[in-house]
C-alpha atoms as a PDB file:
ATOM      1  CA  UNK A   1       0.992   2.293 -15.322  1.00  0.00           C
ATOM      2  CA  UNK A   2       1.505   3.036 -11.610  1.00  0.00           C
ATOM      3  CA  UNK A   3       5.363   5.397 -11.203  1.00  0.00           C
ATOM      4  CA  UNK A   4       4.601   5.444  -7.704  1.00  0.00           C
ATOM      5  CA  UNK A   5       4.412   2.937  -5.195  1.00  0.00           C
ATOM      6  CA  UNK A   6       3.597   3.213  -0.954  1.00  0.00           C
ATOM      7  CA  UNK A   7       6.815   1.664   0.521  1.00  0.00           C
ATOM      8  CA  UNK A   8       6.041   0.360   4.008  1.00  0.00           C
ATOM      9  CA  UNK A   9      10.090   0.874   5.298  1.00  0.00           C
ATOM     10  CA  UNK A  10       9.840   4.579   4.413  1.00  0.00           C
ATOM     11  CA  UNK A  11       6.550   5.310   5.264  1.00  0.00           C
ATOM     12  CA  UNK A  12       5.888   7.313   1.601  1.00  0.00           C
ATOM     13  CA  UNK A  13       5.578   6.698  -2.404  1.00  0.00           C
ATOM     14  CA  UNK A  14       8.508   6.124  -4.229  1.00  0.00           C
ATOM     15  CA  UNK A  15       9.682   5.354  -7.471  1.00  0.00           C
ATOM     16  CA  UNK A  16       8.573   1.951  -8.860  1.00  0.00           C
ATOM     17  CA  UNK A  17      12.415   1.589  -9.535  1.00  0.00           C
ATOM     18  CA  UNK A  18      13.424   2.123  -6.195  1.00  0.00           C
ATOM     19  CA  UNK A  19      10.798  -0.267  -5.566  1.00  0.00           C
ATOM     20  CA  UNK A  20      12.221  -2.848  -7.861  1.00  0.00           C
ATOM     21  CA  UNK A  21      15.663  -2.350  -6.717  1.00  0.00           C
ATOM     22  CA  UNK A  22      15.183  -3.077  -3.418  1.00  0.00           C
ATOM     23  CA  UNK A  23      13.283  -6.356  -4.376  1.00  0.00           C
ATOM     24  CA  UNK A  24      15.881  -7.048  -7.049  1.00  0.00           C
ATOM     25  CA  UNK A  25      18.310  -6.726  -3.582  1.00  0.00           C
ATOM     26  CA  UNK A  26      16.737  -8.552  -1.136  1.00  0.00           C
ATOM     27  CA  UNK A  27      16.047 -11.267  -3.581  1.00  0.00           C
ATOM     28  CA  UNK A  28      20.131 -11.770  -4.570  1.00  0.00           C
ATOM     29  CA  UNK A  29      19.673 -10.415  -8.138  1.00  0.00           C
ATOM     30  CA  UNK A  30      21.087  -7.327  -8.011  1.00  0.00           C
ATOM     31  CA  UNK A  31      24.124  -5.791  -5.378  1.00  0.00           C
ATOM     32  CA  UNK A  32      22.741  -4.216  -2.340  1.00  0.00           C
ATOM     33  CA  UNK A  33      23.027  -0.924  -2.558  1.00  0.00           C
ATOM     34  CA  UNK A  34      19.685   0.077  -1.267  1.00  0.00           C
ATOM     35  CA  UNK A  35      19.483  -2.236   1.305  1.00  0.00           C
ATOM     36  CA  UNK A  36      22.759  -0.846   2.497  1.00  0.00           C
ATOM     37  CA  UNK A  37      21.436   2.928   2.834  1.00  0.00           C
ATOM     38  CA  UNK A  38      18.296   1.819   4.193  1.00  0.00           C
ATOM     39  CA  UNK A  39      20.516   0.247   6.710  1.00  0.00           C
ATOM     40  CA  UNK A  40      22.786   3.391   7.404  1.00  0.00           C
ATOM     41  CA  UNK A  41      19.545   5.657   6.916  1.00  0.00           C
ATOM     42  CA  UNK A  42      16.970   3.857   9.353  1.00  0.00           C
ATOM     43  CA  UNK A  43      18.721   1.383  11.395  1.00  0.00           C
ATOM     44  CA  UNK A  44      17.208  -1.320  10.504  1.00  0.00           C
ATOM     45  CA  UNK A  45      18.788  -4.744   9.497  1.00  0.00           C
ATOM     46  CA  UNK A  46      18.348  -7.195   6.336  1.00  0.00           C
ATOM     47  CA  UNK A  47      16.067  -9.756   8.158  1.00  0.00           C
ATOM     48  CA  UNK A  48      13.864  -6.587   9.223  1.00  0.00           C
ATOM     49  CA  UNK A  49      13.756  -5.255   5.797  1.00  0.00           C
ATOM     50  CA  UNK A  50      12.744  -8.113   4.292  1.00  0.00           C
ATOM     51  CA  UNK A  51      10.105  -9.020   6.668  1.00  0.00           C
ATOM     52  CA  UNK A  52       8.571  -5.430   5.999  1.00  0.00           C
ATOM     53  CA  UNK A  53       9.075  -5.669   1.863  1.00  0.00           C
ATOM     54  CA  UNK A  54       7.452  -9.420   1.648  1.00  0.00           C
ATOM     55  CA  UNK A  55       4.421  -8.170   3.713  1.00  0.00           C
ATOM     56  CA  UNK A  56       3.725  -5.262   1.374  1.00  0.00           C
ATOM     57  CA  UNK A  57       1.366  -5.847  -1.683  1.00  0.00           C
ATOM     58  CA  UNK A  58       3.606  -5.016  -4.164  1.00  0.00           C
ATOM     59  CA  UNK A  59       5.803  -7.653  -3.737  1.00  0.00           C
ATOM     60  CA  UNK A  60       6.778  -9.148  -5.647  1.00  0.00           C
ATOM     61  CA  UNK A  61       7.445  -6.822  -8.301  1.00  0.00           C
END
């Protein structure tokens, strides 16, 4: 099994969990936490993130 994953938002791997997290977010199941640094960290806002997380091939998780 793949730990890693290319995320398009920070331009590098990360963690499958991270990964999941932030799909687990931006699909309502779990409290935004990620969504809320990536936010604060990169500027960007929910509709943005979204756009860029459904367009990546691992995601769905």
């Amino acid at each position: 099994m793949k730990n890693k994953y290319f995320c398009p938002i920070f331009q590098r791997e990360i963690d499958n969990g991270k990964c999941l997290d932030i799909n687990f977010e931006i699909e309502k199941i779990k409290k935004p936490e990620e969504i809320i640094l990536i936010k604060r960290i990169l500027g960007f806002n929910e509709s943005k993130i979204k756009c860029i997380c459904m367009s990546c091939k691992n995601y769905p998780m």
